[in-house]
Each structure stands twice: as structure tokens, then as C-alpha cells.
C-alpha atoms as a PDB file:
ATOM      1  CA  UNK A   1      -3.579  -7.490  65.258  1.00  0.00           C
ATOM      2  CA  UNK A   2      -0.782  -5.893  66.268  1.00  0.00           C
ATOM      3  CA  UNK A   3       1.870  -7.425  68.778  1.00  0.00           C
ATOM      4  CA  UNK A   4       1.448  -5.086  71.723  1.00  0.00           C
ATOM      5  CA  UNK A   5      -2.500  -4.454  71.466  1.00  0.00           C
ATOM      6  CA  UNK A   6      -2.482  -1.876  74.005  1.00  0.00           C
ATOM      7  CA  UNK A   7      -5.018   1.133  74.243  1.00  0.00           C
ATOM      8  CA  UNK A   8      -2.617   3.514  74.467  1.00  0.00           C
ATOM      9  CA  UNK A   9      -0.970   4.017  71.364  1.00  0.00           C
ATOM     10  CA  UNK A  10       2.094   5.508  72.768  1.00  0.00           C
ATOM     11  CA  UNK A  11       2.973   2.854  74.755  1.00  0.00           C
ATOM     12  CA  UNK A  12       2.265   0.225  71.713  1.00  0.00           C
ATOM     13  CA  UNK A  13       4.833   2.399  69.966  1.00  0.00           C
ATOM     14  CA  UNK A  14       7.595   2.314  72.391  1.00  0.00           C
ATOM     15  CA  UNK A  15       7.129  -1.362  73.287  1.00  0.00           C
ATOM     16  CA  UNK A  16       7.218  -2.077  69.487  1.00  0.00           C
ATOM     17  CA  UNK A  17      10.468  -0.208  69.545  1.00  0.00           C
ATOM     18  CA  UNK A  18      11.818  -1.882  72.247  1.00  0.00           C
ATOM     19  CA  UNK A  19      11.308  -5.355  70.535  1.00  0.00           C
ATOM     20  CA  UNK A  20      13.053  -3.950  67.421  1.00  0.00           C
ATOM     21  CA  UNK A  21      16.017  -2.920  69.293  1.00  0.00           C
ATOM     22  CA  UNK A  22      16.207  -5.972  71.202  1.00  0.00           C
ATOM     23  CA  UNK A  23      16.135  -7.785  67.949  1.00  0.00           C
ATOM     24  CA  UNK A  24      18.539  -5.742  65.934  1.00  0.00           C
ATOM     25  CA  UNK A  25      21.183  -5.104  68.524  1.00  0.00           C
ATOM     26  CA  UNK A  26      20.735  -8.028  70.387  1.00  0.00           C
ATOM     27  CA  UNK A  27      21.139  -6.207  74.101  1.00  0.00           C
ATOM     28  CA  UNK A  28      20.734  -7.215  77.618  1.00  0.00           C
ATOM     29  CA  UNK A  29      17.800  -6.287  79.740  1.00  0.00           C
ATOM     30  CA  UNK A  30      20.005  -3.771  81.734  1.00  0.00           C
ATOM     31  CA  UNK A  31      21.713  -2.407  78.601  1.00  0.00           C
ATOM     32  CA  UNK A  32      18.544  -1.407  76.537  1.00  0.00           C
ATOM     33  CA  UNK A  33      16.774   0.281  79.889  1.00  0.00           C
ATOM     34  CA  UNK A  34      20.549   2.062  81.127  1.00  0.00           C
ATOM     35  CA  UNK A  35      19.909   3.485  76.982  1.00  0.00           C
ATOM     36  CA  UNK A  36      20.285   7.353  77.320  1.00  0.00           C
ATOM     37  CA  UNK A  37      19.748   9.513  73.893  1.00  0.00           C
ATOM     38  CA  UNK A  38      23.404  10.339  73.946  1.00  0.00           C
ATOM     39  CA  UNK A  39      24.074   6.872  73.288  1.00  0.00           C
ATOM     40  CA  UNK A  40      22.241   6.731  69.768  1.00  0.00           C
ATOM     41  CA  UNK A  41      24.516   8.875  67.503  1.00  0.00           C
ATOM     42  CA  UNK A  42      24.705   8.823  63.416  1.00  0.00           C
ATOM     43  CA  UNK A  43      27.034   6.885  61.531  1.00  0.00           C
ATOM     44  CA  UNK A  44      26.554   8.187  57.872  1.00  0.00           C
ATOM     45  CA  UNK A  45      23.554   7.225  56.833  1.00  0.00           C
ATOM     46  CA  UNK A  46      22.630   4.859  60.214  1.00  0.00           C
ATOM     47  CA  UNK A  47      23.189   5.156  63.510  1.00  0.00           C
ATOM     48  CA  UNK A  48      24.951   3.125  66.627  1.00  0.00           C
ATOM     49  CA  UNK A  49      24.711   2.878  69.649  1.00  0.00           C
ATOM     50  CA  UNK A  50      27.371   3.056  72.342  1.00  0.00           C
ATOM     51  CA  UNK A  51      26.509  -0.142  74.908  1.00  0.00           C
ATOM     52  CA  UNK A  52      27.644  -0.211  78.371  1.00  0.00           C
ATOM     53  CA  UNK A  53      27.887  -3.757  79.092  1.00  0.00           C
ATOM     54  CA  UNK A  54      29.264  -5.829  81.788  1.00  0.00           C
ATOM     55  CA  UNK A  55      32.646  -5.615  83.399  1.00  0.00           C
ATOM     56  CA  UNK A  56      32.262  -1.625  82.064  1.00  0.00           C
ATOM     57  CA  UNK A  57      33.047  -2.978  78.880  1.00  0.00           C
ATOM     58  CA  UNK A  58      31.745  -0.883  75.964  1.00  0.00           C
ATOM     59  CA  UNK A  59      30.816  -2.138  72.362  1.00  0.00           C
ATOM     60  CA  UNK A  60      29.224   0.039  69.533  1.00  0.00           C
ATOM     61  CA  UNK A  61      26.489  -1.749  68.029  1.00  0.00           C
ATOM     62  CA  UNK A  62      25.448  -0.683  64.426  1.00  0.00           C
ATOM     63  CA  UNK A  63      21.480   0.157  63.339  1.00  0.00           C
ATOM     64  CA  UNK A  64      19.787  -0.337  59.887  1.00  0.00           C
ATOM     65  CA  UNK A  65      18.399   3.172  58.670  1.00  0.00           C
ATOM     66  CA  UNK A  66      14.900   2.928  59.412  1.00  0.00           C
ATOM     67  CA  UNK A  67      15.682   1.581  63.162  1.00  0.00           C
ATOM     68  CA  UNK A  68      17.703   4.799  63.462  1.00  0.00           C
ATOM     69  CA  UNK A  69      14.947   6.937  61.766  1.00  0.00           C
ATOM     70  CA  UNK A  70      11.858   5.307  64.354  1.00  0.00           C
ATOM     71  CA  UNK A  71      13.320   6.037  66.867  1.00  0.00           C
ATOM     72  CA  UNK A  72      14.863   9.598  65.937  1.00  0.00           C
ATOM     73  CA  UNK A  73      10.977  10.660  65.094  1.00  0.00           C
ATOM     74  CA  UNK A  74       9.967   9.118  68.580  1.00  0.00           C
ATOM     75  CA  UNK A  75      12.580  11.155  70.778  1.00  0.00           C
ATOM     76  CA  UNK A  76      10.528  14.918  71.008  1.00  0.00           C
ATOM     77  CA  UNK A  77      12.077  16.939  73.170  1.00  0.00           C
ATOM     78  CA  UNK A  78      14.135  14.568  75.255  1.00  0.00           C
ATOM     79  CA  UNK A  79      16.997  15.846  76.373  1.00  0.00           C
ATOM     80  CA  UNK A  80      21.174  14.021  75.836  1.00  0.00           C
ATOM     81  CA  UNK A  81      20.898  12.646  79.111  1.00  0.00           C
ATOM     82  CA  UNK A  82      17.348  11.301  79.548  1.00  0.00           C
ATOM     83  CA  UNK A  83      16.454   7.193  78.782  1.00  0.00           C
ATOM     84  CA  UNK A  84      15.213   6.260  75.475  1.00  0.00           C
ATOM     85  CA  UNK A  85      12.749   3.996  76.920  1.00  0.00           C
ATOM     86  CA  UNK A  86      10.822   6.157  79.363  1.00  0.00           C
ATOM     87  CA  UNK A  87       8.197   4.280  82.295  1.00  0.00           C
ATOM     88  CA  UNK A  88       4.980   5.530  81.762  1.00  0.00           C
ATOM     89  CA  UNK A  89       3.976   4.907  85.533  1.00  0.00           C
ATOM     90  CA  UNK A  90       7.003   7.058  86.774  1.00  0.00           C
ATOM     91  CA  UNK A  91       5.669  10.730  87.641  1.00  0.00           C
ATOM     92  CA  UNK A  92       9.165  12.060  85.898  1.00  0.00           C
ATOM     93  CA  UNK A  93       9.064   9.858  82.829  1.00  0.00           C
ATOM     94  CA  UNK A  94      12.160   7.876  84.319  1.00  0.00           C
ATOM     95  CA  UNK A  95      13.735   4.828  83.376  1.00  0.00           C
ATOM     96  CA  UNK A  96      12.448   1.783  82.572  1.00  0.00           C
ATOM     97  CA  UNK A  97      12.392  -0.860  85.491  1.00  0.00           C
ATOM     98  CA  UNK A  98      14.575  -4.450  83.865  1.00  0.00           C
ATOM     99  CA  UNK A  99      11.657  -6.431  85.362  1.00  0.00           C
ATOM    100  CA  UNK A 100       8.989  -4.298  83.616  1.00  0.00           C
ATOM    101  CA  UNK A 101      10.447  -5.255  80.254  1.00  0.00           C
ATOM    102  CA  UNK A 102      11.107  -8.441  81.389  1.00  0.00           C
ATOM    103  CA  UNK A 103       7.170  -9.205  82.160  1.00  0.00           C
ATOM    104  CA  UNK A 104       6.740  -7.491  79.108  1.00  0.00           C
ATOM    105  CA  UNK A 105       8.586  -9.578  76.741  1.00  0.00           C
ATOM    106  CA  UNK A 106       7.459 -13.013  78.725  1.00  0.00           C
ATOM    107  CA  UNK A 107       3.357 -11.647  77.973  1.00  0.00           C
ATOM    108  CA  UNK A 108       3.865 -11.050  74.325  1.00  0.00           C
ATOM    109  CA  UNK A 109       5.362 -14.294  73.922  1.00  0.00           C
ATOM    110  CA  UNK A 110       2.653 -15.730  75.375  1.00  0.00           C
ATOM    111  CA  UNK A 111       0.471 -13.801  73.220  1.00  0.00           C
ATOM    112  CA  UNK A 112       2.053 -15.429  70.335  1.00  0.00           C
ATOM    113  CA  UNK A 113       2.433 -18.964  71.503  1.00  0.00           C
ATOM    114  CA  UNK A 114       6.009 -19.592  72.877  1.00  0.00           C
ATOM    115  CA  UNK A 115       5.952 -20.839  76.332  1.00  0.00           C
ATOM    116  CA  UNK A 116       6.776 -18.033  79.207  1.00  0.00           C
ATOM    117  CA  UNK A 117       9.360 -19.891  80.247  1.00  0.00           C
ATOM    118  CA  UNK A 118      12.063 -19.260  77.684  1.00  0.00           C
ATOM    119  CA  UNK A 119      14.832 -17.838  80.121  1.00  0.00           C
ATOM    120  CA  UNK A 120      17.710 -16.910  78.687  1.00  0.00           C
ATOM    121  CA  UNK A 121      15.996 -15.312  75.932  1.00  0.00           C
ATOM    122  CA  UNK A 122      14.313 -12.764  77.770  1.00  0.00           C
ATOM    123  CA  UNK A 123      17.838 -11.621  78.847  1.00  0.00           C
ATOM    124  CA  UNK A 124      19.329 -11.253  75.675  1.00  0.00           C
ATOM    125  CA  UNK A 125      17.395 -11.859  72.395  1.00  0.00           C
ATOM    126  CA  UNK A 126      19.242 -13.581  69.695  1.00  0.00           C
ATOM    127  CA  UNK A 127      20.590 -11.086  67.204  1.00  0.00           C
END
């Protein structure tokens, strides 16, 4: 059974992502929903993203191929300046809310047996 066993097979797809980008970049909360398209750019055959972190400190943090490639085929017709991780209860397919991922990431690991209480991790997953 898949992690995210959602009806809606769009949504299973971008939480999915979301967990996969959270494990390979090993980003904050904020930093993964303030993710804008223009921040995912190629680096030969990858890609990076540019983080905005805390204190306005930026980092570029480096993607294996078929991370860059999911979530290339996943973008449609999103514009430069529009989130990566869209809310699907927002009328204008805005940003994702850092609590809504939050609750998100605390019920799958209760799905999978870790105890909802695991703090720090939901803030930053380890890389």
C-alpha cells in the first residue's frame, strides 16, 4: 500500500514528492512550502535548488536525476513564479500552509509506526 493512500491520485503524487524532497535535500518546513519553480534549475544532468533559509541566507542544494525529472513531469503549466507544492483547498492553487505539511508528515508517520511526537524531525528531516 502506498504511503499516502489517498483517493485522489494527484494529491498522493505531490505528497509523495514532498517526502522525497524533504528526504533528499533535507529542508525546513518553511523552505520546501516558500519553493517557487524558479528555484529548481538544471545543473548538467540534475538539478538544484536555490534555498532561502534563515537569516536570508541562501544555500544551493543538489538533486539526483530522477528527483529532478519527477518533479519536472509534475510542473504543467506552472508558471517561474508560482509554488511547487500547490494547496489543493486554496481556490488559486496557492501555497502550501507549514502546518498542513506539518500534520501531514506527523499522520504518515503514524501510519507507519513512529510515534507523532518526533519534533524536531518534522522540521527538518535528516538528509
Amino acid at each position: 500500500m502506498p504511503l499516502c493512500f489517498v483517493r485522489n491520485f494527484g494529491r498522493c503524487e505531490r505528497n509523495r514528492l514532498i517526502f522525497k524532497v524533504f528526504y533528499y535535500a533535507g529542508l525546513r518546513v518553511s523552505e520546501l512550502c516558500g519553493l517557487n519553480w524558479e528555484d529548481l534549475t538544471n545543473n548538467g544532468e540534475s538539478g538544484q535548488f536555490l534555498i532561502y533559509g534563515k537569516a536570508d541566507k541562501t544555500r544551493v542544494v543538489l538533486l539526483p536525476k530522477s528527483l529532478y525529472t519527477e518533479l519536472l513531469n509534475s510542473r504543467g503549466d506552472a508558471g517561474n513564479l508560482e509554488p511547487i507544492f500547490r494547496s489543493r483547498k486554496k481556490s488559486d492553487g496557492g501555497r502550501l500552509n507549514p502546518v498542513s505539511v506539518t500534520h501531514m508528515v506527523k499522520a504518515a508517520a503514524v501510519r507507519v509506526g513512529l510515534s507523532e511526537s518526533f519534533g524536531p524531525l518534522v522540521e527538518t528531516l535528516p538528509r
